[in-house]
N, C-alpha and C. Protein backbone atom coordinates (compact mmCIF):
# COMPACT_ATOMS: atom_id res chain seq x y z
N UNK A 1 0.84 -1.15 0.00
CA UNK A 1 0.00 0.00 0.00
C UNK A 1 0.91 1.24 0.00
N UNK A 2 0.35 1.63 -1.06
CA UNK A 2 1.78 3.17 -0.97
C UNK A 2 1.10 4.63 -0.72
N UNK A 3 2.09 4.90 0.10
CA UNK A 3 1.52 6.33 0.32
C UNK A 3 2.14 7.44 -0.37
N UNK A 4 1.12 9.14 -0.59
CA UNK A 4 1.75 9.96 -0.86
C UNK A 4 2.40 11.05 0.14
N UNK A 5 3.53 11.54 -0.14
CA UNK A 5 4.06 12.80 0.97
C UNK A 5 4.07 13.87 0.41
N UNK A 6 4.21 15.11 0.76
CA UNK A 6 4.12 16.22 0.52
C UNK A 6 4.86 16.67 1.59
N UNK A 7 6.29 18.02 1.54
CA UNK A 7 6.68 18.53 2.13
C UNK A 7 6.55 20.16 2.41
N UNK A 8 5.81 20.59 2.65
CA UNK A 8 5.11 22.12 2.84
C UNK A 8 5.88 23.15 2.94
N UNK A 9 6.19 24.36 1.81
CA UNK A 9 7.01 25.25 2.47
C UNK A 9 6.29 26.43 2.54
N UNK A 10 6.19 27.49 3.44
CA UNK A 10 4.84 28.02 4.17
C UNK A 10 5.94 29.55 4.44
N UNK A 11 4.96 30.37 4.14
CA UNK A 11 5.55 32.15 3.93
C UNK A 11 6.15 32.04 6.15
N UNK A 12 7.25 32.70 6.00
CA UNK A 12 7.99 33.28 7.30
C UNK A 12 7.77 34.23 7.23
N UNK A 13 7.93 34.86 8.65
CA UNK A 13 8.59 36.25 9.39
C UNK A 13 9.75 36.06 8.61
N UNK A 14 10.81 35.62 8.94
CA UNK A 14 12.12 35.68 8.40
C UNK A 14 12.58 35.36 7.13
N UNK A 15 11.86 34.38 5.91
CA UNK A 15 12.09 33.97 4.67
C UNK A 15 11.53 34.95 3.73
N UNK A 16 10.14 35.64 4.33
CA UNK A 16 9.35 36.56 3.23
C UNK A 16 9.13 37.84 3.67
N UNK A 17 8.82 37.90 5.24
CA UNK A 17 7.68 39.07 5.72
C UNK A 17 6.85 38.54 5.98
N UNK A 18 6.50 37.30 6.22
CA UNK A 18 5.30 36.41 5.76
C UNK A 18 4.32 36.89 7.59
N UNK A 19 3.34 36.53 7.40
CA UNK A 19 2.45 36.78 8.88
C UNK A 19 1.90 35.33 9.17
N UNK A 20 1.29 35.66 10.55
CA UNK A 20 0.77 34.27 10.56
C UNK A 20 -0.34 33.85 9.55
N UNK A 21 -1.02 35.22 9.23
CA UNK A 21 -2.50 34.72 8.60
C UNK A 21 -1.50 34.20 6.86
N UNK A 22 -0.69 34.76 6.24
CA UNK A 22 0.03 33.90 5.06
C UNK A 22 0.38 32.77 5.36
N UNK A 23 1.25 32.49 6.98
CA UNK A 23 1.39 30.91 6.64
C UNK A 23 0.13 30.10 6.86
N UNK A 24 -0.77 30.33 7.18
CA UNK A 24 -2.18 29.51 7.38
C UNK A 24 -2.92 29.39 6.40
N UNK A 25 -2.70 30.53 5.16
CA UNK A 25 -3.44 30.28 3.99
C UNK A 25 -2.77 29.57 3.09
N UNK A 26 -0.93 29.36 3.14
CA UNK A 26 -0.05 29.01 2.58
C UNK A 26 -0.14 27.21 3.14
N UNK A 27 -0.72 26.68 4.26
CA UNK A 27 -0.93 25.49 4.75
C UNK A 27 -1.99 25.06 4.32
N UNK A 28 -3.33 26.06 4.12
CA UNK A 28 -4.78 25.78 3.48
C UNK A 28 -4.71 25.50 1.87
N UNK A 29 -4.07 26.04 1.28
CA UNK A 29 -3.74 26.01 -0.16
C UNK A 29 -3.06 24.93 -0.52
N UNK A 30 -1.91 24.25 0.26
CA UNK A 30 -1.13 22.98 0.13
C UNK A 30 -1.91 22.11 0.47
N UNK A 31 -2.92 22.26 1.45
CA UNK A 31 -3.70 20.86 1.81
C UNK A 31 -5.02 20.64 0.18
N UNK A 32 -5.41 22.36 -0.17
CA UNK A 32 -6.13 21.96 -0.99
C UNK A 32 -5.73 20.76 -2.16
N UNK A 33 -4.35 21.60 -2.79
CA UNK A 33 -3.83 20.93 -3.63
C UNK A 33 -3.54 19.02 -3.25
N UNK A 34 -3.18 19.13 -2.37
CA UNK A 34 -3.11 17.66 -2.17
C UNK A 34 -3.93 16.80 -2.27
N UNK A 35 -5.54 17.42 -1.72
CA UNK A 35 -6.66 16.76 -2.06
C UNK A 35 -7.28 17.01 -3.42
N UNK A 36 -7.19 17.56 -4.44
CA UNK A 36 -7.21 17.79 -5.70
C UNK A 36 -6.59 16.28 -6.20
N UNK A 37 -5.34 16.23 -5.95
CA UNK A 37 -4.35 15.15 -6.76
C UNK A 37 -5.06 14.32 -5.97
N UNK A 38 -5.54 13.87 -4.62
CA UNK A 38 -5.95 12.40 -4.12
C UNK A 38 -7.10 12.49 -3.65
N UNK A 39 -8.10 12.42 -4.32
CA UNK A 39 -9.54 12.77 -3.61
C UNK A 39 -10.07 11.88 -2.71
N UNK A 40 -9.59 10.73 -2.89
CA UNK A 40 -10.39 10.00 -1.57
C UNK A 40 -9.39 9.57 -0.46
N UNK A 41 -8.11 10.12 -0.54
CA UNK A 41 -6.87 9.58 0.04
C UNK A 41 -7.33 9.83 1.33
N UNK A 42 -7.09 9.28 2.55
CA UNK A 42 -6.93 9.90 3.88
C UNK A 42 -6.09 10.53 4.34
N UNK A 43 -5.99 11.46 4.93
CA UNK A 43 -5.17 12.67 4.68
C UNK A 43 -4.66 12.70 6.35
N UNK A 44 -3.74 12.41 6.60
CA UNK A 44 -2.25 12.58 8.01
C UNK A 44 -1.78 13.90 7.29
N UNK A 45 -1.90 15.03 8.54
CA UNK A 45 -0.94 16.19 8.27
C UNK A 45 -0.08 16.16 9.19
N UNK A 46 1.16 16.67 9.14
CA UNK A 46 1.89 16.91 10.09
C UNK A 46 2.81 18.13 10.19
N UNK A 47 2.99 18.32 11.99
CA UNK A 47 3.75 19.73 12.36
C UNK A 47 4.48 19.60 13.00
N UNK A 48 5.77 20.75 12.37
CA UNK A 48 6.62 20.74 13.67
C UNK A 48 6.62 22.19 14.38
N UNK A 49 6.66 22.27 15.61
CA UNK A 49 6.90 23.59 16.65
C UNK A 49 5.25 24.70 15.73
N UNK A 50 5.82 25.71 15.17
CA UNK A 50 4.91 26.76 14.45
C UNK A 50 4.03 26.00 13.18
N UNK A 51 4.67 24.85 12.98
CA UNK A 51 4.00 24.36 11.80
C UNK A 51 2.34 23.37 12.31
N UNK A 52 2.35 23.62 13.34
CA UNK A 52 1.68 22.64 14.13
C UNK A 52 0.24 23.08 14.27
N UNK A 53 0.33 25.12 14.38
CA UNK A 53 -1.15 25.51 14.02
C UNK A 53 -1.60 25.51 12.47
N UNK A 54 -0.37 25.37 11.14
CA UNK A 54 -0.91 25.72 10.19
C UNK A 54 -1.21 24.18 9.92
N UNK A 55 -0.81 22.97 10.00
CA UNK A 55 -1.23 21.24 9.97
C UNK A 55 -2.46 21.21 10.48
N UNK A 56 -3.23 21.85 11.58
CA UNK A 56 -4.48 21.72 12.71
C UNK A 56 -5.13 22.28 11.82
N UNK A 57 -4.98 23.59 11.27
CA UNK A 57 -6.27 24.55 9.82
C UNK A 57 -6.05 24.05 8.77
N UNK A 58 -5.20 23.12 8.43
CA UNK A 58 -5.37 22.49 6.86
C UNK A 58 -6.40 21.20 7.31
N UNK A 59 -5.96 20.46 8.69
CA UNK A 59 -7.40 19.30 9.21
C UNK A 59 -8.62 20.13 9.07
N UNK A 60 -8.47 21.50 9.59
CA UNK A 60 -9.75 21.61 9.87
C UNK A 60 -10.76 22.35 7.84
N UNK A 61 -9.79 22.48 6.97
CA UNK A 61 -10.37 22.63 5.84
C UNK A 61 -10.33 21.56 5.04
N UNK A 62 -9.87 20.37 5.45
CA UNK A 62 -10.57 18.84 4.91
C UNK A 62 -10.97 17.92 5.79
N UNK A 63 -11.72 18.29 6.80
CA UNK A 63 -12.21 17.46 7.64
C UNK A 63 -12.57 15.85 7.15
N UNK A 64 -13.17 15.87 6.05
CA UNK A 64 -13.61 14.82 5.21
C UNK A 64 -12.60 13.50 5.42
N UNK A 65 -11.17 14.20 4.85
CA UNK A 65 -10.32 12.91 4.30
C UNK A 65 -9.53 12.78 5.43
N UNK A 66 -9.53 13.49 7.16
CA UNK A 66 -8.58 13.68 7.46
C UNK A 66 -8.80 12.28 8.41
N UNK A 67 -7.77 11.97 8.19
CA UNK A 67 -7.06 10.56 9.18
C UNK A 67 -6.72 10.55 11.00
N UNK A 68 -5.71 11.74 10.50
CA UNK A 68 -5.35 12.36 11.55
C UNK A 68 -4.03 13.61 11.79
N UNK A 69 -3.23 13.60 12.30
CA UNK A 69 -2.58 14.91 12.98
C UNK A 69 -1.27 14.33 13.98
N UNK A 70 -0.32 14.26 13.57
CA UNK A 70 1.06 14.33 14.00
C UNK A 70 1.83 15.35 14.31
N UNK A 71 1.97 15.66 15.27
CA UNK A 71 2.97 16.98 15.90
C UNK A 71 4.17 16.74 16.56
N UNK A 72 5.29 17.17 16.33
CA UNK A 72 6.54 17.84 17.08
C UNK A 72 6.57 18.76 17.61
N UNK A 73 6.64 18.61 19.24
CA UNK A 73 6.94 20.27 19.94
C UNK A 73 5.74 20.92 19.65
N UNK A 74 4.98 20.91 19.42
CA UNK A 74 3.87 21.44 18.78
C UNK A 74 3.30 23.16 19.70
N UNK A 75 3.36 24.20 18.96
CA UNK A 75 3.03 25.25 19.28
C UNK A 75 1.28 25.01 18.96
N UNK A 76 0.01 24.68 20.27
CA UNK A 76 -1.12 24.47 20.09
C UNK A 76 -1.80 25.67 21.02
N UNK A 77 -1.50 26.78 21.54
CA UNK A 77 -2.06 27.96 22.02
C UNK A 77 -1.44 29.08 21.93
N UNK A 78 -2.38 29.93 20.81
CA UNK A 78 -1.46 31.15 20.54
C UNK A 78 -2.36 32.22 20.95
N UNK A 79 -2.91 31.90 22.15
CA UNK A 79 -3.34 33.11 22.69
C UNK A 79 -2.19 34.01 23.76
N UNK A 80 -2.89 34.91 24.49
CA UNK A 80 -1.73 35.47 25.10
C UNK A 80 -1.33 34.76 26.11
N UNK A 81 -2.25 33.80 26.98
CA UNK A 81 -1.41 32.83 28.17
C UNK A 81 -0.45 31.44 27.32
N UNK A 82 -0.51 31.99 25.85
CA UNK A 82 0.18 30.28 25.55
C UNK A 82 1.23 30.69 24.77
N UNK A 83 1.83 30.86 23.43
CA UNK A 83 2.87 30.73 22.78
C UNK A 83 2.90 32.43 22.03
N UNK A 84 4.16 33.12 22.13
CA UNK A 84 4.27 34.34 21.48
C UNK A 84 5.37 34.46 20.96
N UNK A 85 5.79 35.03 19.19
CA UNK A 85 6.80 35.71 19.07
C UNK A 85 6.63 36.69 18.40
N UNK A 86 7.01 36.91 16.80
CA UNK A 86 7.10 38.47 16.23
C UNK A 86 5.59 38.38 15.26
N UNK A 87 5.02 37.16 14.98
CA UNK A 87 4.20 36.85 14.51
C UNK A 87 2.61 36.65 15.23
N UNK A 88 2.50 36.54 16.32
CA UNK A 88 1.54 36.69 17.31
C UNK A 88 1.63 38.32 18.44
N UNK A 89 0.59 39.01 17.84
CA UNK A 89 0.18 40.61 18.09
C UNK A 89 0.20 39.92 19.94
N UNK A 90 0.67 40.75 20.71
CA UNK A 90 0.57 41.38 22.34
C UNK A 90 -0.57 40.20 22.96
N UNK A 91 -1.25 40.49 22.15
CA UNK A 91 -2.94 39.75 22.69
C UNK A 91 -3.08 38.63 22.63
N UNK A 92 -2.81 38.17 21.73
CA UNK A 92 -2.69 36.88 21.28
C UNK A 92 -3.35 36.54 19.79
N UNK A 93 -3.76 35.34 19.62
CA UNK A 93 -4.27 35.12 18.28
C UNK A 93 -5.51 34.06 18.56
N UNK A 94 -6.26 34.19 19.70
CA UNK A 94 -7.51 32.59 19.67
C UNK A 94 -8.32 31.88 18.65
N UNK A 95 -8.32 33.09 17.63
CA UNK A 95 -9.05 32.98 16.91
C UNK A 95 -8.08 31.78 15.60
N UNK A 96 -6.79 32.07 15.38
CA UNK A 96 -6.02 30.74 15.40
C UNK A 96 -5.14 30.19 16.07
N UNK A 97 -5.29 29.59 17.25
CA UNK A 97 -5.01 28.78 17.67
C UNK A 97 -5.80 27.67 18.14
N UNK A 98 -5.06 26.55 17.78
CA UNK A 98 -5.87 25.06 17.66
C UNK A 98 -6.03 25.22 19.30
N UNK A 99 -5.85 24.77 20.25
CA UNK A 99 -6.69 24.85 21.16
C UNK A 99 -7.83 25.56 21.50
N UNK A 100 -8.00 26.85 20.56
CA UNK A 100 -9.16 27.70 20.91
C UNK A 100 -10.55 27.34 20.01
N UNK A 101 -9.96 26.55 18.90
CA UNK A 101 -10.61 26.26 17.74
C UNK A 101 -11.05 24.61 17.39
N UNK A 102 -10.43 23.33 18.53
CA UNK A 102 -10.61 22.96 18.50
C UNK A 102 -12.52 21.96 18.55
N UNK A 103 -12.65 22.60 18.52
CA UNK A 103 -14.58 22.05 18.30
C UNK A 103 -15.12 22.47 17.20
N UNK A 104 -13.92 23.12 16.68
CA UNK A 104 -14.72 23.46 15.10
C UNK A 104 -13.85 22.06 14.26
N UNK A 105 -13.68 21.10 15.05
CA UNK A 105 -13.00 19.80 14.11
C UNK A 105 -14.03 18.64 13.92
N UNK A 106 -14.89 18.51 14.85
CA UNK A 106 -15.82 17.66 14.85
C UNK A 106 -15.49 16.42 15.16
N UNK A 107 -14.66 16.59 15.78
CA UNK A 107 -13.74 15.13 16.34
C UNK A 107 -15.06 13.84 16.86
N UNK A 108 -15.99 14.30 17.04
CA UNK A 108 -16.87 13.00 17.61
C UNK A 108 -17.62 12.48 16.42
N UNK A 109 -17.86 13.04 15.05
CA UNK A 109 -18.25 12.21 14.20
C UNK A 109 -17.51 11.38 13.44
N UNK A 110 -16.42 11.32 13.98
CA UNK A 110 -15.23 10.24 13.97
C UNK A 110 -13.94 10.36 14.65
N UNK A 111 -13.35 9.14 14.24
CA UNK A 111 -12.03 9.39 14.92
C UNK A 111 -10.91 9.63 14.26
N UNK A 112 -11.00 11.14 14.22
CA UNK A 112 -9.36 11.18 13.43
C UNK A 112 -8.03 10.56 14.73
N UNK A 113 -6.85 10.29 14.39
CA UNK A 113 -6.15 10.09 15.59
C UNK A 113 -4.99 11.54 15.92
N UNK A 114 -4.68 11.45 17.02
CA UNK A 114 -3.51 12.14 17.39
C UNK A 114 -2.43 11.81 18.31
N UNK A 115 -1.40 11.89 17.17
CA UNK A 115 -0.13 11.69 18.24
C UNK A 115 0.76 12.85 17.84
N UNK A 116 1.25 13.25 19.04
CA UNK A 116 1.86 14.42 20.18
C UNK A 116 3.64 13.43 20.48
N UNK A 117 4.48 14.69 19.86
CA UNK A 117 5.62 13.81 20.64
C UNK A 117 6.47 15.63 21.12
N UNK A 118 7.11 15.35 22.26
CA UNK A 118 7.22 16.65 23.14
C UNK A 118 8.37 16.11 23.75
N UNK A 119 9.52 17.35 24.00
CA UNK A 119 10.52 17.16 25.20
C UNK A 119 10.51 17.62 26.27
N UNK A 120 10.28 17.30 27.35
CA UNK A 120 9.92 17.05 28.75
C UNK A 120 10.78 18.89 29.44
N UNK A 121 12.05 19.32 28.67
CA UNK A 121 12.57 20.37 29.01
C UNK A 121 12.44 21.75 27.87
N UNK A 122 11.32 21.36 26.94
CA UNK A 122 11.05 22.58 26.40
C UNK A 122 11.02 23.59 26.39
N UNK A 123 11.76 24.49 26.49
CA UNK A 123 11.64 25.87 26.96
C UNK A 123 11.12 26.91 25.61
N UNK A 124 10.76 26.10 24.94
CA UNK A 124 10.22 27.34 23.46
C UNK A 124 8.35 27.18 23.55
N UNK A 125 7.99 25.95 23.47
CA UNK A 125 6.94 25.57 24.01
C UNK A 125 6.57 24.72 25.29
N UNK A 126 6.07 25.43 26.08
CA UNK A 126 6.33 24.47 27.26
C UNK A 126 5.17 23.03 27.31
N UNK A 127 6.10 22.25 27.87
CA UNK A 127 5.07 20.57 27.65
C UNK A 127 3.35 20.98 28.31
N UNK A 128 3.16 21.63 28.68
CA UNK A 128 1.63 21.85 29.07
C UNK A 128 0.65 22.27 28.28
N UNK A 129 1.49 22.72 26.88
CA UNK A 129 0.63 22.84 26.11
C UNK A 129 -0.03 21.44 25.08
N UNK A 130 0.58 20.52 25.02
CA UNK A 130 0.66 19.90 24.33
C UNK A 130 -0.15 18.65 25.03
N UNK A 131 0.17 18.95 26.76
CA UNK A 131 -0.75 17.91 27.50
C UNK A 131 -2.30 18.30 27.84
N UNK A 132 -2.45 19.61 27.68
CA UNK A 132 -3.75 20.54 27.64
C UNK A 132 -4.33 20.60 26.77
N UNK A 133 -3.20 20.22 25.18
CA UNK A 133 -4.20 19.98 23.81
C UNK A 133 -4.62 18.35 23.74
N UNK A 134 -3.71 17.65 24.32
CA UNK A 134 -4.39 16.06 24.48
C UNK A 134 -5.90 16.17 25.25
N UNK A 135 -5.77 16.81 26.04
CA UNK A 135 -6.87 16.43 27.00
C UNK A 135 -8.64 17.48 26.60
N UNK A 136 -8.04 18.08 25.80
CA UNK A 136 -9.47 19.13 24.94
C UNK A 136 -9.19 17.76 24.06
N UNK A 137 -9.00 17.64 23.29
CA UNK A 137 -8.78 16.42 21.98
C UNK A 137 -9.85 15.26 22.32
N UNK A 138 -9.20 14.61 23.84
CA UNK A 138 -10.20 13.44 24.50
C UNK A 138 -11.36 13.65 24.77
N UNK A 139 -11.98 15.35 25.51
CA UNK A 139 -13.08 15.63 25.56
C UNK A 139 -13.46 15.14 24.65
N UNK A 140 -13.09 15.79 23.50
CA UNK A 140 -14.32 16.18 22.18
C UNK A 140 -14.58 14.72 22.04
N UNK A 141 -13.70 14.00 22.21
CA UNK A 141 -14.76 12.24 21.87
C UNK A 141 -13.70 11.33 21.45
N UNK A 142 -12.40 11.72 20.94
CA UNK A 142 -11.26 11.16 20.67
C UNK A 142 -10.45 10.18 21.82
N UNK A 143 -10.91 8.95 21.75
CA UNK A 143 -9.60 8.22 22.55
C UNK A 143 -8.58 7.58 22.05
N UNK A 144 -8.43 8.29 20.35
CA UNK A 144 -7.25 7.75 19.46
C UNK A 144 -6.37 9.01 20.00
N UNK A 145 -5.67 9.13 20.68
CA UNK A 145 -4.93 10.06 20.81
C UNK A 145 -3.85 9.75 22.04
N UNK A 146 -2.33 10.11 21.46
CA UNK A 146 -0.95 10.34 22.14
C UNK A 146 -0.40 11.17 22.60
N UNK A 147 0.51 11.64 23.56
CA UNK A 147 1.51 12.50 23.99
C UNK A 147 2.57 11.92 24.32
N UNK A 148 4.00 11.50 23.63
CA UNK A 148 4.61 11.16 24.06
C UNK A 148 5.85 12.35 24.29
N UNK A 149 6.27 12.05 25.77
CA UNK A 149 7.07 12.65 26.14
C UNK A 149 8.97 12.33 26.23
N UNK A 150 9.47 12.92 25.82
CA UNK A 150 10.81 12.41 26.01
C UNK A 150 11.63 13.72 27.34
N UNK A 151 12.27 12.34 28.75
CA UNK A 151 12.63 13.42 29.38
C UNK A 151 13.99 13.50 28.59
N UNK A 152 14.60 14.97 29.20
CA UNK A 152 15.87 15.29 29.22
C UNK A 152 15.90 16.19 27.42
N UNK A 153 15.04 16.20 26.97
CA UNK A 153 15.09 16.88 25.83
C UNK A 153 14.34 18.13 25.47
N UNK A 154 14.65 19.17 24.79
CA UNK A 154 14.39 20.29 24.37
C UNK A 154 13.58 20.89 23.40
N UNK A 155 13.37 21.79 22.90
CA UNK A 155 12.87 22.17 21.76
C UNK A 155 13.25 21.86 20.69
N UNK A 156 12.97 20.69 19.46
CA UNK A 156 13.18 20.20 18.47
C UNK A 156 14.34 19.22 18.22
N UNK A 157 14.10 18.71 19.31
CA UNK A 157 15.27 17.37 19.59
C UNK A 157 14.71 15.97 18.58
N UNK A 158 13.89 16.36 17.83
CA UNK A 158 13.81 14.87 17.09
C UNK A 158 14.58 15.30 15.59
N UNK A 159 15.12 16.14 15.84
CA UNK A 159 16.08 16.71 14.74
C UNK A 159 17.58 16.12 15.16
N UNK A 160 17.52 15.85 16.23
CA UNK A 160 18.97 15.29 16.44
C UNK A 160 19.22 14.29 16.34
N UNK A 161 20.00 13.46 15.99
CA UNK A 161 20.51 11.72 15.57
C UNK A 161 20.15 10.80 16.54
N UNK A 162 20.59 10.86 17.43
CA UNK A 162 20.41 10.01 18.32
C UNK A 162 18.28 9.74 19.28
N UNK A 163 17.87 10.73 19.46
CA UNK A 163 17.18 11.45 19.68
C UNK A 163 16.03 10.56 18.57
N UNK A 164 16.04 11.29 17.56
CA UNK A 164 15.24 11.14 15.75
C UNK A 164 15.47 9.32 16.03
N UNK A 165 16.22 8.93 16.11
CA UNK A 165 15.81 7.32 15.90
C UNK A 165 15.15 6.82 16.93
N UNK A 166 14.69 7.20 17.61
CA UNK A 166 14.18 6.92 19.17
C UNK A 166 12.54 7.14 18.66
N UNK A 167 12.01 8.95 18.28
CA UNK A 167 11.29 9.20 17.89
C UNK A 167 11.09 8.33 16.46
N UNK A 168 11.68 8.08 15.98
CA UNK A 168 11.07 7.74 14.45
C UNK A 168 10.48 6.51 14.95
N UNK A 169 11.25 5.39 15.83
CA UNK A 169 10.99 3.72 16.12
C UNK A 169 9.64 4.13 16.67
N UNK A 170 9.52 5.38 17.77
CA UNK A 170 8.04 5.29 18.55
C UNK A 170 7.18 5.64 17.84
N UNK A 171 7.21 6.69 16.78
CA UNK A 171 6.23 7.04 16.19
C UNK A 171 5.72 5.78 14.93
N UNK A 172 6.88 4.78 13.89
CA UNK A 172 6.13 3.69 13.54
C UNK A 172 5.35 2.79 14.36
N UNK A 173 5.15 2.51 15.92
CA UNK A 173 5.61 1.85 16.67
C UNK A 173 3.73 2.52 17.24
N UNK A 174 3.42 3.50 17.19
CA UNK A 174 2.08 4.50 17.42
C UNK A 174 1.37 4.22 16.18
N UNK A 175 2.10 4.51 15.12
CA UNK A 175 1.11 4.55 13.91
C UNK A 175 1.06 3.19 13.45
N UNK A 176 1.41 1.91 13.87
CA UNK A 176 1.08 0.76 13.74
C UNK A 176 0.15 0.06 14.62
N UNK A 177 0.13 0.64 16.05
CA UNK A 177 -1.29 0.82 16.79
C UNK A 177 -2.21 0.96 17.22
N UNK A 178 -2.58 2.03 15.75
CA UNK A 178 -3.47 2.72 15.28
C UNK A 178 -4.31 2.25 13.66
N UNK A 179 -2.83 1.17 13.43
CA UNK A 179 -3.88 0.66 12.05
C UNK A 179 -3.47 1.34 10.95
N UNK A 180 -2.74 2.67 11.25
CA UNK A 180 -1.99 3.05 9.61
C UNK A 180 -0.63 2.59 9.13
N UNK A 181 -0.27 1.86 9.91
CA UNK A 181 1.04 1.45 9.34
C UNK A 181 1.68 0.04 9.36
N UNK A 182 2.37 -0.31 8.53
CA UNK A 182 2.94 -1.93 8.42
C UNK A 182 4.15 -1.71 8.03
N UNK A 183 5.08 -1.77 8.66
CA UNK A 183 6.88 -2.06 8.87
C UNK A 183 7.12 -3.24 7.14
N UNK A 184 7.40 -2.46 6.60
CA UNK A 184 7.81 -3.05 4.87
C UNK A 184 9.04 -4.44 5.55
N UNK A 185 8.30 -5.45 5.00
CA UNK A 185 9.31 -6.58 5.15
C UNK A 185 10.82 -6.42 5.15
N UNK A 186 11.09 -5.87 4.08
CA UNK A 186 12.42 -5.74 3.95
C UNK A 186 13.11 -5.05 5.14
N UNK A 187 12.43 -4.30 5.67
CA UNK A 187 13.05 -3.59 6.78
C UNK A 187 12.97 -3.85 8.44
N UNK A 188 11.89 -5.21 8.01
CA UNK A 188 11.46 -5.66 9.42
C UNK A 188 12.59 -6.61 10.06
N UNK A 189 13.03 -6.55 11.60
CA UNK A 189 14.30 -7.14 12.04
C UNK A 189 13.81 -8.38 11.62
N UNK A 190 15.76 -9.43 11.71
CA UNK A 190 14.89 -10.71 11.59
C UNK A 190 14.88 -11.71 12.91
C-alpha cells in the first residue's frame, strides 16, 4: 500500500515578511492541492513547533479525508497565556489557535487520531501545552490520541541523531497501533 508525501514550504517572518494569517493560507492552499491530486486519500498532516497551528487549519479545511494529525513540539495555544513571538500581536491570536478552535474539528463524528511527541525540558513551548491539547482532543470524543514525552530533551530534539531514531521507532511503533502502518518486510528485524 503506498503512500503519498508532501513537504510544505509556508511564507515566514524571516524567509518573506510572511504573517501568521500567510502561513495559514499558505498550509490551506497545500492541503487543498493535495486533495485535488488524491480525492479519496486519507489525509495525516503533520507539524513541527509553528507548523503545528498551520497542519491543525489544513485538518480543519478537509475534515472529510482527514485521518489524523502528528505533531513535534507542537506550538497548540497562541493566545496570550500560551505561545508568542514576532508573529503573534501582544494579545494573542484565539481565533487561530488550535486549542481555541478545536470544536470546530468535529472530532466526535469520527475518529481522526492524534499523536503528540514533546521534550519534557522545552523551553520554546512548554510541555503543558501539548498535554492541555491532548486532554481538549479526549473531551471532544477522541480516545485515538498520544503525547509522548521524552525526558531530558528540548525544543526540536527529534532533529537530532540520536534522539530522531528513538522518535522515528516510537512514532512507527504509534502509527502501527493505530492501524496506519505496516513495517515493509524488507526492513522488518529478523
Amino acid at each position: 500500500m503506498g503512500r503519498a508525501a508532501y513537504s510544505v514550504e509556508y511564507s515566514t517572518y524571516e524567509n518573506s515578511g510572511g504573517s501568521l494569517d500567510a502561513s495559514l493560507d499558505d498550509a490551506v492552499a497545500a492541503a487543498a492541492f493535495i486533495v485535488r491530486r488524491h480525492k479519496r486519500a486519507p489525509l495525516v498532516f503533520v507539524g513541527h513547533s509553528a507548523g503545528a497551528p498551520l497542519a491543525f487549519w489544513a485538518c480543519l479545511a478537509h475534515q472529510a479525508q482527514l485521518a489524523g494529525l502528528i505533531l513535534f513540539s507542537p506550538v497548540t495555544d497562541l493566545s496570550n497565556e500560551g505561545f508568542g513571538n514576532r508573529q503573534i500581536p501582544p494579545g494573542g491570536r484565539k481565533d487561530a489557535s488550535p486549542q481555541h478552535n478545536l470544536s470546530r474539528l468535529h472530532i466526535g463524528t469520527r475518529t481522526p487520531f492524534l499523536l503528540m511527541f514533546h521534550g519534557a525540558e522545552d523551553d520554546t513551548v512548554p510541555p503543558s501545552q501539548p498535554q492541555k491539547f491532548l486532554q481538549s482532543w479526549q473531551d471532544a470524543g477522541s480516545e485515538v490520541a498520544r503525547l509522548i514525552t521524552y525526558p531530558d530533551q528540548k525544543h526540536g530534539f527529534q532533529n537530532l541523531n540520536a534522539p530522531r531514531i528513538t522518535v522515528q521507532t516510537d512514532l512507527e511503533a504509534a502509527m502501527a497501533d493505530l492501524g496506519h502502518y505496516r513495517r515493509p518486510a524488507f526492513l522488518a528485524p529478523a
